[in-house]
C-alpha atoms as a PDB file:
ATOM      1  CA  UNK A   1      10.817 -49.893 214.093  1.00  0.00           C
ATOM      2  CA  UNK A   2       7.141 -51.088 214.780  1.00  0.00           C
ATOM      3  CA  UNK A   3       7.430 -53.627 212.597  1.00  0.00           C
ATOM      4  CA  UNK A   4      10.823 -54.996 213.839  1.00  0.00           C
ATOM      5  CA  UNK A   5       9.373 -55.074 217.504  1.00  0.00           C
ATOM      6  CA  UNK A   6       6.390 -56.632 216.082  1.00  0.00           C
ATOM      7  CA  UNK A   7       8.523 -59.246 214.295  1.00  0.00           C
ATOM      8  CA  UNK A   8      10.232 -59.599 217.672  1.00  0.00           C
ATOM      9  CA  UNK A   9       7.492 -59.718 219.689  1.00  0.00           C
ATOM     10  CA  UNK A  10       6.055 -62.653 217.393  1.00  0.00           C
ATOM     11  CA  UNK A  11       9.274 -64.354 217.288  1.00  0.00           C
ATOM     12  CA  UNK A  12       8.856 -64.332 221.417  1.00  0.00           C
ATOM     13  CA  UNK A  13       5.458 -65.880 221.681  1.00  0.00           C
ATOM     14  CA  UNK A  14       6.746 -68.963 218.917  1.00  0.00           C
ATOM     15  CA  UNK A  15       9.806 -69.318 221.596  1.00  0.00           C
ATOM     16  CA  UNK A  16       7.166 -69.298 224.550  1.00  0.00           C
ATOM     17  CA  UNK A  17       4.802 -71.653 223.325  1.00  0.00           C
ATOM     18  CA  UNK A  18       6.056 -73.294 220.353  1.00  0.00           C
ATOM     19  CA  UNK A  19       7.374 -76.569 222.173  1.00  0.00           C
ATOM     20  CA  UNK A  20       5.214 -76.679 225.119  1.00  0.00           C
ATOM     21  CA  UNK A  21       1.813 -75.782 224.218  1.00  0.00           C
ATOM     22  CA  UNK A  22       1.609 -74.432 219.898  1.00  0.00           C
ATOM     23  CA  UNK A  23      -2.292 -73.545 220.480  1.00  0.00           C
ATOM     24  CA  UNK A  24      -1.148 -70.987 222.138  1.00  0.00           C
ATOM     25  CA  UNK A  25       0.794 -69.254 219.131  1.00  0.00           C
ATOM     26  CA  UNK A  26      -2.154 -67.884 217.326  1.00  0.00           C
ATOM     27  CA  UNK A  27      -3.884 -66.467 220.415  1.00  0.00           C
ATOM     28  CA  UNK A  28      -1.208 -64.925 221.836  1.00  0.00           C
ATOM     29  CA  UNK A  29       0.302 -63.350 218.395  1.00  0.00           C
ATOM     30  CA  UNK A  30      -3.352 -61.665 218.305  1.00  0.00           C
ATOM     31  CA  UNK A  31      -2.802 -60.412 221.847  1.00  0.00           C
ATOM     32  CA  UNK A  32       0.370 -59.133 221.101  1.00  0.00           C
ATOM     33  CA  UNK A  33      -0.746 -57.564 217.886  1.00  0.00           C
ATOM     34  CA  UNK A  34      -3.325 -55.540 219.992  1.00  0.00           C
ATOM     35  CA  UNK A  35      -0.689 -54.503 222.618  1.00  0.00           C
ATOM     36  CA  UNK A  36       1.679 -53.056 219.577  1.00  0.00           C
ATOM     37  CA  UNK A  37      -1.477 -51.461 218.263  1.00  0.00           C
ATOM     38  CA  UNK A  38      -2.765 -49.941 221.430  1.00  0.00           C
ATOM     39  CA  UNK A  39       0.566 -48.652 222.141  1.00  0.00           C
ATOM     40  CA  UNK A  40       1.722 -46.738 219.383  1.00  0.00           C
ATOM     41  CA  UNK A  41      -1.776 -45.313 218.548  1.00  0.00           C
ATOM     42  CA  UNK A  42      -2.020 -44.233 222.088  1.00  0.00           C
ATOM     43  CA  UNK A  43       1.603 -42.679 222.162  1.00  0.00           C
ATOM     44  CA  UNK A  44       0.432 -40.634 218.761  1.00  0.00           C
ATOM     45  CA  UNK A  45      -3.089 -39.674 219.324  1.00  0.00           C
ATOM     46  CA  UNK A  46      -3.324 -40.245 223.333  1.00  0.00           C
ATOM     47  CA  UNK A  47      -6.491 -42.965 222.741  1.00  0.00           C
ATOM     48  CA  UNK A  48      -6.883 -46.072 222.676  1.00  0.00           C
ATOM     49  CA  UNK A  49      -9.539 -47.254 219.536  1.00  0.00           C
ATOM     50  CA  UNK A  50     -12.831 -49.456 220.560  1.00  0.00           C
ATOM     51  CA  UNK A  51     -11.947 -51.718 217.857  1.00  0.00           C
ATOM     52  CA  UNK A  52      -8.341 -52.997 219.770  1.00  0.00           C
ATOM     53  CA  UNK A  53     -10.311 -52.501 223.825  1.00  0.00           C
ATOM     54  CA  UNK A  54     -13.661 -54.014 223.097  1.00  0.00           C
ATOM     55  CA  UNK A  55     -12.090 -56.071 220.060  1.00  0.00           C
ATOM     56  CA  UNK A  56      -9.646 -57.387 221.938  1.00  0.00           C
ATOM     57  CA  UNK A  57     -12.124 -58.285 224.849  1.00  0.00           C
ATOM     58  CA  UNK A  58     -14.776 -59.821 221.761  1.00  0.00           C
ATOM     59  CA  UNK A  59     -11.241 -61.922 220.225  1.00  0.00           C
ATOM     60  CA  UNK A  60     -10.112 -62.848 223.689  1.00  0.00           C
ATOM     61  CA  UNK A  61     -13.314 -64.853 224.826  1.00  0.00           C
ATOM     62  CA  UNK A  62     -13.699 -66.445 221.252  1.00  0.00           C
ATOM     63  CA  UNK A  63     -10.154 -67.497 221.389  1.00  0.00           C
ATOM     64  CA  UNK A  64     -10.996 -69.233 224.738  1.00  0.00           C
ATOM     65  CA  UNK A  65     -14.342 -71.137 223.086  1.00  0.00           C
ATOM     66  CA  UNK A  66     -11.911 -73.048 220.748  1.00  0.00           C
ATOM     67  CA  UNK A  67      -8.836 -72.531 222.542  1.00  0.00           C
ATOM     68  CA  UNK A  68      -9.586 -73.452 226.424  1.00  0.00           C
ATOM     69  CA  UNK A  69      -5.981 -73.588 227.149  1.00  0.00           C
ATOM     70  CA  UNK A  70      -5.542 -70.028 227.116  1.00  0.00           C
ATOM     71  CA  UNK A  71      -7.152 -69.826 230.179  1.00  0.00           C
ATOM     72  CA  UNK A  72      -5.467 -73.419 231.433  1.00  0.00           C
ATOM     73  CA  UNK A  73      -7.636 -75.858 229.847  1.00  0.00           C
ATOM     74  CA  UNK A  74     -10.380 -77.565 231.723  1.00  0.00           C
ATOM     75  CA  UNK A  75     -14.028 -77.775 230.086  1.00  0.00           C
ATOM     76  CA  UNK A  76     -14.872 -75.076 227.882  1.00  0.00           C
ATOM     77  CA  UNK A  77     -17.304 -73.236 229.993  1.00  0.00           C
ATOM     78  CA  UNK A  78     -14.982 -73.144 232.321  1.00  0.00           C
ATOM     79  CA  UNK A  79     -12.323 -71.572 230.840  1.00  0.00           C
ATOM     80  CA  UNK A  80     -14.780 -69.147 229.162  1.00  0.00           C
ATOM     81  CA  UNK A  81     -16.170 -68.210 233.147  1.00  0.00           C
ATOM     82  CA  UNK A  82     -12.345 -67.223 233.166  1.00  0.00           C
ATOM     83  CA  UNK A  83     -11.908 -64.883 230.312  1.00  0.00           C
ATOM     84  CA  UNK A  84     -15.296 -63.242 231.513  1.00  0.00           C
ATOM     85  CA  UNK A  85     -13.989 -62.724 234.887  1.00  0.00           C
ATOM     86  CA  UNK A  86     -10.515 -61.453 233.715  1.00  0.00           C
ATOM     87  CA  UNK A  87     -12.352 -58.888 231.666  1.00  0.00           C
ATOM     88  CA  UNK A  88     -14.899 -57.719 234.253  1.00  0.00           C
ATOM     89  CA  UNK A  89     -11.583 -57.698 236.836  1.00  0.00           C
ATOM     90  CA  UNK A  90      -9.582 -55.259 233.849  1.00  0.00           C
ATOM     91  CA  UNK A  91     -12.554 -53.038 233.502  1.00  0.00           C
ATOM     92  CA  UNK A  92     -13.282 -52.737 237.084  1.00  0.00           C
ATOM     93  CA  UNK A  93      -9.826 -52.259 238.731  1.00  0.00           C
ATOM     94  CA  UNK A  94      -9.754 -49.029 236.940  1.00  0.00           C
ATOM     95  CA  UNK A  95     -13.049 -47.560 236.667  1.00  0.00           C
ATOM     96  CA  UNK A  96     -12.842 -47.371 240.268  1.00  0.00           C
ATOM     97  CA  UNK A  97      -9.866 -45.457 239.880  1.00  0.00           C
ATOM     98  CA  UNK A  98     -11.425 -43.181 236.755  1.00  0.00           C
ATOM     99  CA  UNK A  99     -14.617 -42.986 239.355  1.00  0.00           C
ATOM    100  CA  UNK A 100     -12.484 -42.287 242.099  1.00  0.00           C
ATOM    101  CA  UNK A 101     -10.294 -39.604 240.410  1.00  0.00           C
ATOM    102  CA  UNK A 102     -13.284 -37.954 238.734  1.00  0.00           C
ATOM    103  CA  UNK A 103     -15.134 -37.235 242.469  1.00  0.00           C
ATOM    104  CA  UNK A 104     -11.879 -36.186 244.206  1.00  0.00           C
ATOM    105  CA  UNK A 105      -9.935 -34.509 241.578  1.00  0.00           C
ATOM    106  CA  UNK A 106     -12.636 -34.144 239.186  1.00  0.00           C
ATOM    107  CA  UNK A 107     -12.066 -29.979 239.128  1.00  0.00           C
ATOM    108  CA  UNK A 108      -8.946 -27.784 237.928  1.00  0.00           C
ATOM    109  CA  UNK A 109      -9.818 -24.263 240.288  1.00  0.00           C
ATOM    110  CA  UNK A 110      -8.316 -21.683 238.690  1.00  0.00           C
ATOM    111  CA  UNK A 111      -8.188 -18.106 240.466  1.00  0.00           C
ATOM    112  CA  UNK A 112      -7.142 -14.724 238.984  1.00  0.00           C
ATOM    113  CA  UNK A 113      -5.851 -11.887 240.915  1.00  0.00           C
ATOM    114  CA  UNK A 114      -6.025  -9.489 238.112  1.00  0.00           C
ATOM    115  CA  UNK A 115      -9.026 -10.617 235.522  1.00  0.00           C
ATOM    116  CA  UNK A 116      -7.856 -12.907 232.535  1.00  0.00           C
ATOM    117  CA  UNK A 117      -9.089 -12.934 229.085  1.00  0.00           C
ATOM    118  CA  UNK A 118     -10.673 -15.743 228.072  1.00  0.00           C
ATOM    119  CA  UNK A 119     -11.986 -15.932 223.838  1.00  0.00           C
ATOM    120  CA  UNK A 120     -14.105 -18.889 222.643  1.00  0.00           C
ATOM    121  CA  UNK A 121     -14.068 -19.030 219.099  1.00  0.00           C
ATOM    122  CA  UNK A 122     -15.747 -21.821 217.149  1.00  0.00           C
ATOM    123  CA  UNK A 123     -14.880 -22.462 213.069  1.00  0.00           C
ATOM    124  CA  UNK A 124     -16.761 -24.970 211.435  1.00  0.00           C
ATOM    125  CA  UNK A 125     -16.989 -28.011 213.513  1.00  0.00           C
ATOM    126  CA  UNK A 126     -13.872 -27.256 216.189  1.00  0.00           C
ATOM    127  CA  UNK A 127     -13.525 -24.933 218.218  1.00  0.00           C
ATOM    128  CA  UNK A 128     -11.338 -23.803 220.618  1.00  0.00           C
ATOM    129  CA  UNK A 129     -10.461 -21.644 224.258  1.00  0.00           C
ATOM    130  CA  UNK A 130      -8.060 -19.622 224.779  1.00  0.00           C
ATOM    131  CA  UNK A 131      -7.505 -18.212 228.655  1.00  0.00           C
ATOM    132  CA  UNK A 132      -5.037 -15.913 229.172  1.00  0.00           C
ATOM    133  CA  UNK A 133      -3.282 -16.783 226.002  1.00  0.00           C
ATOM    134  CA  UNK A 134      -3.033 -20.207 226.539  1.00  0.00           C
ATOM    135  CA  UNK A 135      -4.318 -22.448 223.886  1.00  0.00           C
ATOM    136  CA  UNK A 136      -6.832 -25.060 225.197  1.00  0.00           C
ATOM    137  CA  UNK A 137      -8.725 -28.061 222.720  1.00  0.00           C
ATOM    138  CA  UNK A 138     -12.213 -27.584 223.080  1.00  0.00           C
ATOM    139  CA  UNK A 139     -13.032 -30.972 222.406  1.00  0.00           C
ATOM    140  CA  UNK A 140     -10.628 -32.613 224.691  1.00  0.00           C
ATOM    141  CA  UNK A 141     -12.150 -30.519 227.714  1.00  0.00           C
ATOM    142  CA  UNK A 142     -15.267 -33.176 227.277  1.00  0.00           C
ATOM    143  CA  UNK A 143     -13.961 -36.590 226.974  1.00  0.00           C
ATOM    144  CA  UNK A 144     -17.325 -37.908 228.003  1.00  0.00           C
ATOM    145  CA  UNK A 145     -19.691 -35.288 226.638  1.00  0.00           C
ATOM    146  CA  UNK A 146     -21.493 -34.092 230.050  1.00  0.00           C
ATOM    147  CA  UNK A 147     -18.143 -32.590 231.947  1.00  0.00           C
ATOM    148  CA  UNK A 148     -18.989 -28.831 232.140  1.00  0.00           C
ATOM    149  CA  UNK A 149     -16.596 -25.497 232.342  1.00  0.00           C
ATOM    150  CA  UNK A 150     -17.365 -22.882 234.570  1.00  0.00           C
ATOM    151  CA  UNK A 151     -16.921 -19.391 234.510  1.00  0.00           C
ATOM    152  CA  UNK A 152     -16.761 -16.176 237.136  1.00  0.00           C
ATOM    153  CA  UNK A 153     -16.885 -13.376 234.846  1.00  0.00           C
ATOM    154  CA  UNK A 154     -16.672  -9.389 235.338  1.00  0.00           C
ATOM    155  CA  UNK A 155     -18.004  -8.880 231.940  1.00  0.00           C
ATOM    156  CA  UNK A 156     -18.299 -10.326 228.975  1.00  0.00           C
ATOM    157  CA  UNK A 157     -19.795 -10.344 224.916  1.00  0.00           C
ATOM    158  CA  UNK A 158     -21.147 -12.699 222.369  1.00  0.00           C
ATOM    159  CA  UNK A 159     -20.806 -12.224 219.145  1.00  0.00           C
ATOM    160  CA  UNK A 160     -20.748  -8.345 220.446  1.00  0.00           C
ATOM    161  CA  UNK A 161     -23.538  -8.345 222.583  1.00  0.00           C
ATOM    162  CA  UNK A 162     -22.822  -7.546 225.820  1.00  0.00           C
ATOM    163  CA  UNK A 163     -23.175 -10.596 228.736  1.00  0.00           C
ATOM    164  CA  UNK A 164     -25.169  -9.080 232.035  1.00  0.00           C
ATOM    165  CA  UNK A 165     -25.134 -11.973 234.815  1.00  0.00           C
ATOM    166  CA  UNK A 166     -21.978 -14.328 235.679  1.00  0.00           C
ATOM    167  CA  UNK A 167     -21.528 -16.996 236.330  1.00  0.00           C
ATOM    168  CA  UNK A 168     -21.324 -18.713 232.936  1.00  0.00           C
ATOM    169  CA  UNK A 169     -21.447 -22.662 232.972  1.00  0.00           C
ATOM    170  CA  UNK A 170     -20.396 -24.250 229.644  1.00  0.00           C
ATOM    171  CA  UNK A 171     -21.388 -27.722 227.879  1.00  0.00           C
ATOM    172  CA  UNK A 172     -19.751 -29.196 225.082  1.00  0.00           C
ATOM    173  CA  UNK A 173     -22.490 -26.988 222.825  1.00  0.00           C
ATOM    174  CA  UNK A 174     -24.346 -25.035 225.085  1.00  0.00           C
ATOM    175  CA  UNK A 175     -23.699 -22.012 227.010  1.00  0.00           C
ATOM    176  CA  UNK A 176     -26.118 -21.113 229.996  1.00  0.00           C
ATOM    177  CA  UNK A 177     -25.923 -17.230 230.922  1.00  0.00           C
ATOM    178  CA  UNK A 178     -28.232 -14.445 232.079  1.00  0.00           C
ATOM    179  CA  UNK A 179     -30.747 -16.584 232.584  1.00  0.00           C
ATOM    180  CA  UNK A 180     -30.663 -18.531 229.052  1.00  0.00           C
ATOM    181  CA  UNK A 181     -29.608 -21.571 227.646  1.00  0.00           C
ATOM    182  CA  UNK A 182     -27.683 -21.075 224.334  1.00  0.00           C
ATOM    183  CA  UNK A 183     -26.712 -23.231 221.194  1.00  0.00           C
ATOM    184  CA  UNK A 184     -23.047 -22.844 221.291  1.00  0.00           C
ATOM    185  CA  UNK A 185     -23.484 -24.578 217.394  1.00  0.00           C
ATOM    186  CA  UNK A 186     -25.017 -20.980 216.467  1.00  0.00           C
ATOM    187  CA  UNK A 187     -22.522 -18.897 218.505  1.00  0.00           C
ATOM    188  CA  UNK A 188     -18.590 -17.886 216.686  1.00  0.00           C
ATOM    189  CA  UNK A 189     -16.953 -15.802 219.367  1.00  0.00           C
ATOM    190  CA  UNK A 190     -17.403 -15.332 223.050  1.00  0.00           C
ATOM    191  CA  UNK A 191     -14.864 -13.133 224.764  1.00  0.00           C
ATOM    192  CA  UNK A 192     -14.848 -12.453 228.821  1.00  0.00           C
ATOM    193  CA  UNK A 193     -12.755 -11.101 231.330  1.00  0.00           C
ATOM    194  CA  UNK A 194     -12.339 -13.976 233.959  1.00  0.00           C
ATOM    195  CA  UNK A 195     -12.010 -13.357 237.660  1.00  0.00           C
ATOM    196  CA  UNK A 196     -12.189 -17.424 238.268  1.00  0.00           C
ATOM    197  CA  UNK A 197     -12.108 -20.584 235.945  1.00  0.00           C
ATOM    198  CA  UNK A 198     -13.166 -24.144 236.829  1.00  0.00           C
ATOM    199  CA  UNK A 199     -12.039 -26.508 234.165  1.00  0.00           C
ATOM    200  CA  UNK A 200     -13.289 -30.506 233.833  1.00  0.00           C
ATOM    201  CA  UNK A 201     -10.122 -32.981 234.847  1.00  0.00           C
ATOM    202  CA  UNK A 202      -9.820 -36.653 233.742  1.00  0.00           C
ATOM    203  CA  UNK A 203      -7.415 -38.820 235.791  1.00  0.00           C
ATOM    204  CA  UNK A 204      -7.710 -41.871 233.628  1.00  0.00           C
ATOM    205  CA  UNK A 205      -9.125 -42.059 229.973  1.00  0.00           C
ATOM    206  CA  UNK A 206     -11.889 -44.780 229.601  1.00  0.00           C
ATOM    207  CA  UNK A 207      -9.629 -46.077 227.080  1.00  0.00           C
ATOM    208  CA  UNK A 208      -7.263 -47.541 229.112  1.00  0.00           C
ATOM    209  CA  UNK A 209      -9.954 -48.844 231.391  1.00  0.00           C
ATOM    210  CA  UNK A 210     -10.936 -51.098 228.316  1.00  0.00           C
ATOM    211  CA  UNK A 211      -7.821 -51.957 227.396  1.00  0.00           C
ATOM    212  CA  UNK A 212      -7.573 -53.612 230.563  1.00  0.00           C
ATOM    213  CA  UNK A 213     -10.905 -55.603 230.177  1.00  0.00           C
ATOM    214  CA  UNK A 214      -9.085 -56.775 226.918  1.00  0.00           C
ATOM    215  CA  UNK A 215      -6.044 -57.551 229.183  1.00  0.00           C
ATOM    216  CA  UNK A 216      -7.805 -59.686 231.135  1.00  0.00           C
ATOM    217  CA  UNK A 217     -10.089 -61.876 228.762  1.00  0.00           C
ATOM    218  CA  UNK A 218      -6.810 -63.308 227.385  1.00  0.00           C
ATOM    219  CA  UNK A 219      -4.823 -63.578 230.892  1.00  0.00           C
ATOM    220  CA  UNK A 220      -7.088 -63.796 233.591  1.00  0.00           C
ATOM    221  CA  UNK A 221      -7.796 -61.913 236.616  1.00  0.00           C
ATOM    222  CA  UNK A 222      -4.798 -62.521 238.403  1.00  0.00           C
ATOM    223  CA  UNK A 223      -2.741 -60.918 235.280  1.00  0.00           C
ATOM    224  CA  UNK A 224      -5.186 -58.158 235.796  1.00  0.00           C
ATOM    225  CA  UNK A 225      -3.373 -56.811 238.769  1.00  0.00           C
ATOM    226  CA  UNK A 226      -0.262 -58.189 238.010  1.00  0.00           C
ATOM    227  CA  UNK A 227      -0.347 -55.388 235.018  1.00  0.00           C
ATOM    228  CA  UNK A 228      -1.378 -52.972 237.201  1.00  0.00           C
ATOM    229  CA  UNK A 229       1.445 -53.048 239.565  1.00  0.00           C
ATOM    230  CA  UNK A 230       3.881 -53.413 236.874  1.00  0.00           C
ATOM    231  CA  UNK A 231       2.441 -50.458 234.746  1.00  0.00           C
ATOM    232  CA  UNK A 232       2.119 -48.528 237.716  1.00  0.00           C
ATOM    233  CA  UNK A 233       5.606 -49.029 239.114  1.00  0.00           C
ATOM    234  CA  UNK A 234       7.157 -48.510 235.386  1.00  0.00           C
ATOM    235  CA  UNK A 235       5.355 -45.058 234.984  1.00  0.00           C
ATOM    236  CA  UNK A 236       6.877 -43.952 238.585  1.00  0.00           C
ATOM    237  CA  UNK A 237      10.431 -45.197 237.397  1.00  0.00           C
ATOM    238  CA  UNK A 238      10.104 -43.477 234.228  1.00  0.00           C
ATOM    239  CA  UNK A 239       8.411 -40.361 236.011  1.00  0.00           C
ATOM    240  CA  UNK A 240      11.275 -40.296 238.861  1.00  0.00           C
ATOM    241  CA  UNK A 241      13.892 -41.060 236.090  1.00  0.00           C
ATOM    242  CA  UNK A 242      12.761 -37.756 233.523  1.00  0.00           C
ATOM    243  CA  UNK A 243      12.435 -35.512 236.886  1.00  0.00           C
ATOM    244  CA  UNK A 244      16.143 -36.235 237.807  1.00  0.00           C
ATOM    245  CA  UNK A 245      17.328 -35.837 234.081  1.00  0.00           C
ATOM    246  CA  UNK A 246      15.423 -32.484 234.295  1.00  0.00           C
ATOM    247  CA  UNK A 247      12.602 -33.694 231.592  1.00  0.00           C
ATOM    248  CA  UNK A 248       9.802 -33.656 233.466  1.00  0.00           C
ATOM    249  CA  UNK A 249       7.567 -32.943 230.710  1.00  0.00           C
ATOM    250  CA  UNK A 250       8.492 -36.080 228.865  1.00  0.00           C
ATOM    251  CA  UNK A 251       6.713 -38.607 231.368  1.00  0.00           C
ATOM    252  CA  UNK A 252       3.324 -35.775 231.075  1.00  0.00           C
ATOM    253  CA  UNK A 253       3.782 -36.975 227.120  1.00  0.00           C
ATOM    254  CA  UNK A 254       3.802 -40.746 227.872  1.00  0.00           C
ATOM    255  CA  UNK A 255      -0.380 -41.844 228.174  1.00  0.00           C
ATOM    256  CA  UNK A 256      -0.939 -44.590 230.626  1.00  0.00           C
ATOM    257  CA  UNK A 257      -1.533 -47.286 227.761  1.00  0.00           C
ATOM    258  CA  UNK A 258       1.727 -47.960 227.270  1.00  0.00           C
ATOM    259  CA  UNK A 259       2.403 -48.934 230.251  1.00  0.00           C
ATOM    260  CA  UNK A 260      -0.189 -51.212 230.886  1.00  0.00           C
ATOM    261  CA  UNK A 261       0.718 -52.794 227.546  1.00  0.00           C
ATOM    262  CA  UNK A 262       4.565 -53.356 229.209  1.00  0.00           C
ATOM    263  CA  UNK A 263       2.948 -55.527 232.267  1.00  0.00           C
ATOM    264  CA  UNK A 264       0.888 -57.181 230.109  1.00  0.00           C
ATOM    265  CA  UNK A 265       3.785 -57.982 227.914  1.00  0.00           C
ATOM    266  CA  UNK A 266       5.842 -59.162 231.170  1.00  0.00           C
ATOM    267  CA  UNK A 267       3.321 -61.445 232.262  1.00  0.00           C
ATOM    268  CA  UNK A 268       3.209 -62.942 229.114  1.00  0.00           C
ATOM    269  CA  UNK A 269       6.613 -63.479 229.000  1.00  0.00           C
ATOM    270  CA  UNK A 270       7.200 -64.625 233.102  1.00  0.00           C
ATOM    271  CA  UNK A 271       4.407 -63.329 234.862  1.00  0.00           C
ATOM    272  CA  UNK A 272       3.403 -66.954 236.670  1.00  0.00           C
ATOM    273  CA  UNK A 273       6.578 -67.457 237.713  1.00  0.00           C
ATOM    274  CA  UNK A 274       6.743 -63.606 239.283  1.00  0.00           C
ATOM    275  CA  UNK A 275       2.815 -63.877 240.933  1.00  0.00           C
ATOM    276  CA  UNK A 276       4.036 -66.847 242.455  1.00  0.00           C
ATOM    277  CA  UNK A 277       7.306 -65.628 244.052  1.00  0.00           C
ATOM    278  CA  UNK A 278       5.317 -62.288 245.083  1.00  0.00           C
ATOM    279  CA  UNK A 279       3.347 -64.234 246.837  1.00  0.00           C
ATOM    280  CA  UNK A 280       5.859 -66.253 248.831  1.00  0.00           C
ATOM    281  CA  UNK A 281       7.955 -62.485 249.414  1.00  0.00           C
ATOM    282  CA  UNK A 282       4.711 -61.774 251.053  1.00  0.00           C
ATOM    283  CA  UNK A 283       4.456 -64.996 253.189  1.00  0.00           C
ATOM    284  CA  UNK A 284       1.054 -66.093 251.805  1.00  0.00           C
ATOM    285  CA  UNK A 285       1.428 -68.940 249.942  1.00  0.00           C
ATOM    286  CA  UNK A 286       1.614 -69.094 246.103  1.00  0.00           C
ATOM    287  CA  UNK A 287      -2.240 -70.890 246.371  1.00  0.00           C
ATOM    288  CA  UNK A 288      -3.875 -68.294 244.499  1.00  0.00           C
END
């Protein structure tokens, strides 16, 4: 099925460029071929590799040096100024939003009335937390490496010994407690009894932040937010569409690459033609 929407998807770009500008076809297969990619890795791992964000934003300004067109045509510098500023718009527009998230709804509060177990265990290189019998990734608690988990404790052991002071306030391989700042690398099994949890929360994965740089240094800034409105307002269809089917969980599945991929995709195919008629629906001109 990927390959048939790939095929597709090529066939599309040959249709869209073929007669009026056939430069165009070998840029904008390699765009699409990182959208595909992007997608379906994203859908089946939930991240988005370096080599398709930064690649893409690496192939996108290289494409422009030979190929100005891609950015309208013009001198060369100029068009390169363009893919530059596309990209820096992509990676912006949402690390404000993964900034954003991180210092308002950077923190999961979690209180118990009656204390919960919590058991760290660690084998070989993974490890893993379990609180109140609910399975949680170790690893994916620290995206970035310096997120921390905190615990309120009413007692606890490691590796049997018994823990004196709470709280306990966990890296992603250290543990400082009573006092002491442990290497979680020489630790197997921690077990407490929690009275209150504070877990690290993402909004946005940097992945998708760089996808969007990517985005841009093929399209341009203006298909920047054009991508964002349409990924945004696809996610809320699909959201409001699995809560009234009574799925809920299956737009949690859905990561937000995807959807970003879909705008970009829709700009490609009429995006010009919608920017401009936005802006005339909002009575300022189609000028920019």
């Amino acid at each position: 099925m990927v390959e048939l929407l790939t095929a597709l998807l090529f066939g599309g770009v040959a249709w869209k460029f073929g007669a009026s500008a056939p430069r165009l076809i070998v840029p904008g297969v390699c765009f699409v071929s990182l959208l595909v990619v992007a997608t379906f890795v994203d859908l089946e791992h939930m991240i988005i590799p370096d080599e398709v964000s930064w690649g893409g934003v690496v192939a996108g300004i290289l494409l422009t040096v030979f190929i100005p067109e891609l950015h309208g045509g013009g001198a060369r510098l100029e068009s390169v100024g363009k893919a530059l500023l596309g990209a820096f718009a992509g990676y912006a527009t949402l690390w404000s939003v993964v900034e954003g998230g991180r210092l308002f709804f950077g923190k999961n509060r979690f209180a118990f009335d009656s204390p919960a177990e919590a058991v760290w265990t660690r084998s070989g290189d993974s490890a893993e937390l379990v609180v109140d019998g609910e399975a949680l990734d170790w690893s994916g608690l620290f995206p970035r490496g310096t997120e921390s988990v905190e615990m309120d404790f009413i007692e606890g052991h490691l590796d049997g010994t018994p823990l004196l002071k709470s709280p306990a306030v966990w890296g992603f391989e250290s543990l400082k407690v009573d006092g002491r700042t442990l290497d979680l690398n020489r630790v197997d099994r921690v077990v407490c009894r929690l009275r209150a949890l504070v877990l690290p929360r993402e909004v946005m994965g940097y992945g998708d932040v760089k996808l969007l740089a990517a985005i841009g240094a093929f399209t341009g800034w203006k298909a920047v937010f054009f991508t964002v409105m349409m990924a945004s307002s696809a996610g809320a269809l699909f959201g409001l569409a699995a809560l009234l089917v009574g799925r809920r969980e299956w737009s949690a599945k859905i990561p937000f690459g995807p959807y970003l991929a879909f705008g970009a995709l829709l700009w490609l195919a009429a995006g010009e033609h919608l920017w401009r008629a936005y802006l005339l629906f909002l009575g300022i001109g189609a000028t920019l």
